[in-house]
Protein backbone atom coordinates (compact mmCIF):
# COMPACT_ATOMS: atom_id res chain seq x y z
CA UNK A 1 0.00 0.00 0.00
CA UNK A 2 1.26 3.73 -1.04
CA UNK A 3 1.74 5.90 2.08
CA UNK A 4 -1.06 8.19 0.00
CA UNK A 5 -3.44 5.08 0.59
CA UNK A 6 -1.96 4.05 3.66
CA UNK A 7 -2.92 7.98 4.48
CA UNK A 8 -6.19 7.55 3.90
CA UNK A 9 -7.25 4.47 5.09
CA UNK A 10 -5.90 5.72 8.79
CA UNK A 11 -7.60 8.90 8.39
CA UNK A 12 -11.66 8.53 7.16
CA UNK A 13 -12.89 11.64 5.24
CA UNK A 14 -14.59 14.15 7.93
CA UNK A 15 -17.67 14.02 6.40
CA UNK A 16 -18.45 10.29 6.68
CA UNK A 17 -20.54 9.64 9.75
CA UNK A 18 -21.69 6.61 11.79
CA UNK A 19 -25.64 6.27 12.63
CA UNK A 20 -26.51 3.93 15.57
CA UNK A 21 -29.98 3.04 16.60
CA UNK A 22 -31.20 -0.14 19.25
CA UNK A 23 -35.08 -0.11 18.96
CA UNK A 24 -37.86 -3.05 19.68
CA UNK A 25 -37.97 -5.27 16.80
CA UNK A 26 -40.74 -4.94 13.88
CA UNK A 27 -40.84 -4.43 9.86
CA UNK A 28 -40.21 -1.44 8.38
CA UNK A 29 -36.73 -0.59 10.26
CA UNK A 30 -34.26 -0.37 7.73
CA UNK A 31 -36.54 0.79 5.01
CA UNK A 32 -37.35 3.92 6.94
CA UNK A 33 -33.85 4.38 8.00
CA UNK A 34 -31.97 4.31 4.39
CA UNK A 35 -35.20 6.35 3.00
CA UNK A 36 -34.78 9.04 5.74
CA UNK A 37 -31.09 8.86 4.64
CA UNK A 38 -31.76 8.67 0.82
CA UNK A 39 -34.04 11.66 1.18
CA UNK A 40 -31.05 13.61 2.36
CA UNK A 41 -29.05 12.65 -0.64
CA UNK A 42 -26.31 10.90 1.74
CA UNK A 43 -24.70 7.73 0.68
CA UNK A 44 -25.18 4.87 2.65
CA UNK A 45 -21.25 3.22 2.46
CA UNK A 46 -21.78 0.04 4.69
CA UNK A 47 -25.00 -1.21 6.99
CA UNK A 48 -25.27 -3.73 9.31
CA UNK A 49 -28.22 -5.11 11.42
CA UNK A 50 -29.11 -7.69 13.62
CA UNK A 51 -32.32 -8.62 15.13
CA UNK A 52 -31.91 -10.67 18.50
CA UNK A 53 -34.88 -12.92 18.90
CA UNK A 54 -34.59 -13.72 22.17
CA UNK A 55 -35.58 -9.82 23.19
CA UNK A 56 -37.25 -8.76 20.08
CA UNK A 57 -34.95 -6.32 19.52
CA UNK A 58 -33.53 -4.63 16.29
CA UNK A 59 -30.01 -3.50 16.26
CA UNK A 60 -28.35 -1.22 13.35
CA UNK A 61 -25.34 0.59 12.39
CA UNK A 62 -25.02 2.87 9.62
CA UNK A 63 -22.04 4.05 7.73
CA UNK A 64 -22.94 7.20 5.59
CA UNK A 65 -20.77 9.82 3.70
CA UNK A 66 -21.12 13.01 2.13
CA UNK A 67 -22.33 15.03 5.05
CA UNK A 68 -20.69 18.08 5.94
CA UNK A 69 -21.91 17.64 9.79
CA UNK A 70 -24.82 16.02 11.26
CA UNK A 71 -26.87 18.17 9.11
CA UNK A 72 -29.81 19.97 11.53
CA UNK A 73 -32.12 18.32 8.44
CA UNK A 74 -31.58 15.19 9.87
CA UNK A 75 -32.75 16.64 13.39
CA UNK A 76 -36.45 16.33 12.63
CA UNK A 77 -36.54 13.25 10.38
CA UNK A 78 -34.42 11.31 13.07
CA UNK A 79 -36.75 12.50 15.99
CA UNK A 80 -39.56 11.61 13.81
CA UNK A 81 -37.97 8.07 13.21
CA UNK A 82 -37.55 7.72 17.26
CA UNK A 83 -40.54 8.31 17.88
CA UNK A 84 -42.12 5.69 15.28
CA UNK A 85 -40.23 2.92 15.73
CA UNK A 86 -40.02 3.45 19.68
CA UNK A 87 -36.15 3.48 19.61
CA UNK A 88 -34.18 3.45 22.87
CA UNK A 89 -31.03 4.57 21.82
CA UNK A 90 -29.87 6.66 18.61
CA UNK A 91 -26.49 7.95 17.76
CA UNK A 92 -25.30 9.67 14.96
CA UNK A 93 -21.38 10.73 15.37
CA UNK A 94 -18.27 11.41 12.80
CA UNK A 95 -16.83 8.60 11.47
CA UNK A 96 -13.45 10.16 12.14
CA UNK A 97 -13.65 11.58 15.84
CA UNK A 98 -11.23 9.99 17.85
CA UNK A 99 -12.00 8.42 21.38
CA UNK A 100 -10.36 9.32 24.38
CA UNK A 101 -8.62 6.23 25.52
CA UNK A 102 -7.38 5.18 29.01
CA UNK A 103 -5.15 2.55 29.38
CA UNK A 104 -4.38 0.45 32.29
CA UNK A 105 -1.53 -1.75 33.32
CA UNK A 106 0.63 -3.50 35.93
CA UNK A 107 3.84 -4.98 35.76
CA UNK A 108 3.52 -6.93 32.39
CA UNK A 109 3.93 -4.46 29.66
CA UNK A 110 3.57 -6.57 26.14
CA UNK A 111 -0.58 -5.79 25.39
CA UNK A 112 0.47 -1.77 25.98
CA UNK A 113 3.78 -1.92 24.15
CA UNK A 114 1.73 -3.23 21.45
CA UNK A 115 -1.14 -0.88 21.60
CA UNK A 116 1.27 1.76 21.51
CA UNK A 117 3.20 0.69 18.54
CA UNK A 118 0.24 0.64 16.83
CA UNK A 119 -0.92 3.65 17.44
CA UNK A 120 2.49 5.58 17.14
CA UNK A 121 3.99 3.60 14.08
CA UNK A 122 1.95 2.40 12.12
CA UNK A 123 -1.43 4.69 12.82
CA UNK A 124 -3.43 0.96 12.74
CA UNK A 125 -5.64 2.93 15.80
CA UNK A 126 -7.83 5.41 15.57
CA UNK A 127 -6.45 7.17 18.55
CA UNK A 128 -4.46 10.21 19.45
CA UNK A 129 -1.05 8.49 20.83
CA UNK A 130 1.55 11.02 20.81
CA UNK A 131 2.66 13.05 24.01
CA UNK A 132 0.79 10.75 26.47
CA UNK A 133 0.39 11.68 30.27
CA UNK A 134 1.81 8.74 32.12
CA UNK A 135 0.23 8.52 36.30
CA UNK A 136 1.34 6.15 38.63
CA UNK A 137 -1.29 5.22 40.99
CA UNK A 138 0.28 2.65 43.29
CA UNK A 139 -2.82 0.16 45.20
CA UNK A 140 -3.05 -1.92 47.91
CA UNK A 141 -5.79 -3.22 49.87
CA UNK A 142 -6.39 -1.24 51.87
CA UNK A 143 -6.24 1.81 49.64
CA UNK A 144 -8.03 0.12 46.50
CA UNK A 145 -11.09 2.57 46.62
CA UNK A 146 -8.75 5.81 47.41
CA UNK A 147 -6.97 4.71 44.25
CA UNK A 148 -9.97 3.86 42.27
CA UNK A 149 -11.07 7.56 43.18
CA UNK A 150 -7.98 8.87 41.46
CA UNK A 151 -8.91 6.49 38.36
CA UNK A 152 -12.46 8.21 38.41
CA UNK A 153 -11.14 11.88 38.73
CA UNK A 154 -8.61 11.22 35.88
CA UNK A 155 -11.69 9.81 33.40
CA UNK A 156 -13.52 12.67 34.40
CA UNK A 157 -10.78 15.27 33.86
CA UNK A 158 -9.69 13.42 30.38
CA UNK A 159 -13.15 13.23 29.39
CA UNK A 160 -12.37 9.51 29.04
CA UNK A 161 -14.92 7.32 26.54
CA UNK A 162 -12.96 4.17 27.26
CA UNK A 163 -10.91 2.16 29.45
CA UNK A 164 -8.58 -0.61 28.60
CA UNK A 165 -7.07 -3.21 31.04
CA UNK A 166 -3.95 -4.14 29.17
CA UNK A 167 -3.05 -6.97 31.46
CA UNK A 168 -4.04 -4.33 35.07
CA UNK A 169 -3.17 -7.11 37.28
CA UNK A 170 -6.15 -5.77 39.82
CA UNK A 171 -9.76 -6.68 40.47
CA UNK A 172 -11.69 -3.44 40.19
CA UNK A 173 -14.77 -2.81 42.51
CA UNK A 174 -18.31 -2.60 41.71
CA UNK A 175 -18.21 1.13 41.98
CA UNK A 176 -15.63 1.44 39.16
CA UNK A 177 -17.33 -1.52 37.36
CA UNK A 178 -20.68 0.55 37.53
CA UNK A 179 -19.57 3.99 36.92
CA UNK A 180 -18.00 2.59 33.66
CA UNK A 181 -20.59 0.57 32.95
CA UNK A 182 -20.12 -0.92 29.06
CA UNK A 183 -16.80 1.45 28.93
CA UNK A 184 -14.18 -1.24 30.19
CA UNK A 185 -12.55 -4.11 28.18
CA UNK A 186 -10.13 -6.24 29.87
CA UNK A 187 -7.86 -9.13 28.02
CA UNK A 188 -6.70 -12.54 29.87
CA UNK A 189 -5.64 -15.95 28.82
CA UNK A 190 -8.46 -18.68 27.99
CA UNK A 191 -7.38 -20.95 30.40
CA UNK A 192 -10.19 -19.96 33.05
CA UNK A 193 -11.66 -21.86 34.51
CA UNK A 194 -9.59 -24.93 34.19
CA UNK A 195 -6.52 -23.32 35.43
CA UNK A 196 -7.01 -20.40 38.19
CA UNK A 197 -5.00 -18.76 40.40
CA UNK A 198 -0.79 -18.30 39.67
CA UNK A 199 1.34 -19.33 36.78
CA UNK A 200 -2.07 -20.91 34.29
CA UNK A 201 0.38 -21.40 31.97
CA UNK A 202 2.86 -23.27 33.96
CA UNK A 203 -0.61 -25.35 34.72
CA UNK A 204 -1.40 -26.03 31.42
CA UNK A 205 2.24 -27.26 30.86
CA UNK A 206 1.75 -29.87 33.30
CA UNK A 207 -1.42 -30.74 31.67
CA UNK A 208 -0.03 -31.12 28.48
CA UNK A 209 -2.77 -28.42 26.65
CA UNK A 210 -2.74 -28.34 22.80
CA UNK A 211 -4.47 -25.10 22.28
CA UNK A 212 -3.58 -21.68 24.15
CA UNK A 213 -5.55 -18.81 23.52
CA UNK A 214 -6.89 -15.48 24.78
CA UNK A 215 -10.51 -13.94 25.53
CA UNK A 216 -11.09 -9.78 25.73
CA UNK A 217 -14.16 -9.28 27.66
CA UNK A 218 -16.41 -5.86 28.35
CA UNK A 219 -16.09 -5.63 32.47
CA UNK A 220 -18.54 -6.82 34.87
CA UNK A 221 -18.84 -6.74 38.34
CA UNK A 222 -19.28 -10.31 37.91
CA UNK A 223 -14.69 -11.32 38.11
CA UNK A 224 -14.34 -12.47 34.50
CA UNK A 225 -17.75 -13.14 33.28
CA UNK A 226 -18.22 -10.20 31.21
CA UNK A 227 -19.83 -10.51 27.89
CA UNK A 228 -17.39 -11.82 25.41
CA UNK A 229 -15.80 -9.68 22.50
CA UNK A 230 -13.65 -11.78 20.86
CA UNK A 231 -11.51 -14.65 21.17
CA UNK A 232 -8.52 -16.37 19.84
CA UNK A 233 -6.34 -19.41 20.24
CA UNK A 234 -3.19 -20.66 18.82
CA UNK A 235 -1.74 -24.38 18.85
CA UNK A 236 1.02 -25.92 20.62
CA UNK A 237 2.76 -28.61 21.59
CA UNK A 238 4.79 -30.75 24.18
CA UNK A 239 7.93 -29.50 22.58
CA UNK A 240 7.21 -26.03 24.01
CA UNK A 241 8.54 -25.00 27.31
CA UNK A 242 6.34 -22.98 30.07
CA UNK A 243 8.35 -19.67 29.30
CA UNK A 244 7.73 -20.45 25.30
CA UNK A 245 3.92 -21.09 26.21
CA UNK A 246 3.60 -17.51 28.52
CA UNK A 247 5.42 -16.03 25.21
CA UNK A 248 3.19 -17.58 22.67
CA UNK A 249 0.16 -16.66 24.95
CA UNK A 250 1.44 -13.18 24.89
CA UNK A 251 1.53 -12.79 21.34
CA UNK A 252 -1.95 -14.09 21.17
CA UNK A 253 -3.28 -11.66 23.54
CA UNK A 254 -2.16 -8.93 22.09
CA UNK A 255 -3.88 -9.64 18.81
CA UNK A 256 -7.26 -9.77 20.43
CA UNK A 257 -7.05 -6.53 22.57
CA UNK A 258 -5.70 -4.76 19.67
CA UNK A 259 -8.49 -6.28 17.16
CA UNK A 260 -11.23 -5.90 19.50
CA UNK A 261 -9.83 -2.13 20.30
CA UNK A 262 -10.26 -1.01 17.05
CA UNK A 263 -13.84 -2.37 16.83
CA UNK A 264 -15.01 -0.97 20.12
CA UNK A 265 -13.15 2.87 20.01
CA UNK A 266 -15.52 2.81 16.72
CA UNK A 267 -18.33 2.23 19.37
CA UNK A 268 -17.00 3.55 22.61
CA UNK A 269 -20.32 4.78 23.54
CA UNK A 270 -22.63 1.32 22.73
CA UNK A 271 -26.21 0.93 24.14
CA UNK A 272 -26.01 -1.82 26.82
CA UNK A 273 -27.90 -4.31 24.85
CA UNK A 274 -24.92 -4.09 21.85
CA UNK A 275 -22.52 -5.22 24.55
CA UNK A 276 -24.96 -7.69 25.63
CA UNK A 277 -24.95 -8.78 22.22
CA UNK A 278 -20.95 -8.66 22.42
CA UNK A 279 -20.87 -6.00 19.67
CA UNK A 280 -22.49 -8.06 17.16
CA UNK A 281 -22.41 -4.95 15.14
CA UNK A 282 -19.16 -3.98 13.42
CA UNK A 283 -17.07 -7.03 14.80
CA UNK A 284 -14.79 -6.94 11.72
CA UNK A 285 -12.53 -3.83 10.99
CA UNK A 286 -13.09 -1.71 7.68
């Protein structure tokens, strides 16, 4: 790819914008959508939808160019549209804004080494990298929710639309959990629950596992039984040594937070029920 293309494909022309809507199920959706659209003279560039049947509900996501802002014409038709199909939540936003990103980490660095390569190198992130504030915010026990405070005031004073456990080696509370409700992803091997506790990999050696892999998760309150975003595995074998396994798992785990980053920074702000869903919506990067 030209560095031209390479230009462009990082950066999305300004006036593309993404249209988001969660609504109860029933005909007529889409129609009335792309014909409020159409009427507008906006190009639709890519749609997806997905009706879950255990709720009855109708999920959509609308890629559409050629609109020098979110025009106030669309104001009426789209409040119009609300008010028809009964939607619940509705989102129209430029394709190209950038979310504001908080990353979190311990001691093991490779899922934000990775992140940040990506972001400063090779622009594969959507995400302003350079000239970013480091804070240390040191935790124990018994100063967990003093610390979690300081998380809280930071998100607040960054205006923060996501956070990002790149291997945070703590268990956050249910007041973090529920402040950021739908706004936390967190990445960890796939060994759970078969091998808990210290060294799963060393575990799994013992075991003599074929497959190794890695799950990123939205956050619950609920220790590791958030709904799933994505998931990936890689084989080994016997010839592999517990430090080789813990390097292989690495790899692996940094290919799912960084594939399942770039899906959800599109959507930092999803309706619950699209994370219920686990972001059925735009789960493959354009």
């Amino acid at each position: 790819m030209s560095s031209a293309a390479a230009t462009a494909a990082q950066n999305p022309p300004s006036d593309d914008h993404i249209l988001t809507l969660s609504c109860p199920d029933k005909p007529g959706i889409v129609h009335a959508v792309t014909g409020l659209l159409a009427a507008q003279n906006l190009n639709i560039l890519d749609l997806q939808q997905f009706s879950d049947r255990t709720s009855e509900s109708f999920f959509m996501r609308v890629h559409f160019g050629h609109a020098a802002a979110t025009s106030p014409l669309l104001d009426e038709p789209l409040q119009k549209l609300a008010e028809d199909f009964q939607i619940r939540t509705l989102d129209v936003r430029p394709r190209s804004a950038k979310p504001r990103v908080l990353i979190m980490v311990s001691k093991i660095g490779h899922c934000l080494n990775d992140l940040l390569f990506r972001c400063q190198r090779t622009g594969q992130l959507n995400i302003e990298s350079y000239g970013i504030a480091f804070h240390h915010l040191p935790v124990t026990k018994d100063t967990k929710l003093e610390q979690e405070k300081q998380i809280l005031d930071l998100i607040a004073q960054h205006n923060i639309d996501l956070v990002v456990l790149a291997r945070y080696m703590q268990v956050l509370t249910p007041g973090l959990c529920s402040a950021m409700s739908g706004r936390i992803i967190n990445i960890h091997h796939s060994f759970l629950p078969s091998f808990k506790g210290a060294k799963p990999y060393h575990q799994a050696y013992e075991r003599g596992v074929k497959i190794i892999g890695a799950t990123a998760h939205f956050v619950t309150a609920d220790l590791d039984e958030g709904p799933i975003i994505e998931q990936r595995v890689a084989r080994v074998d016997h010839a592999l040594s517990p430090k080789e396994l813990v390097d292989e798992g690495s790899n692996v785990e940094s290919q799912v937070l960084c594939c399942r980053r770039q899906v959800v920074e599109r959507e930092a702000r999803l309706p619950q029920r699209h994370q219920d869903r686990c972001l059925q919506l735009g789960t493959h990067q354009r």
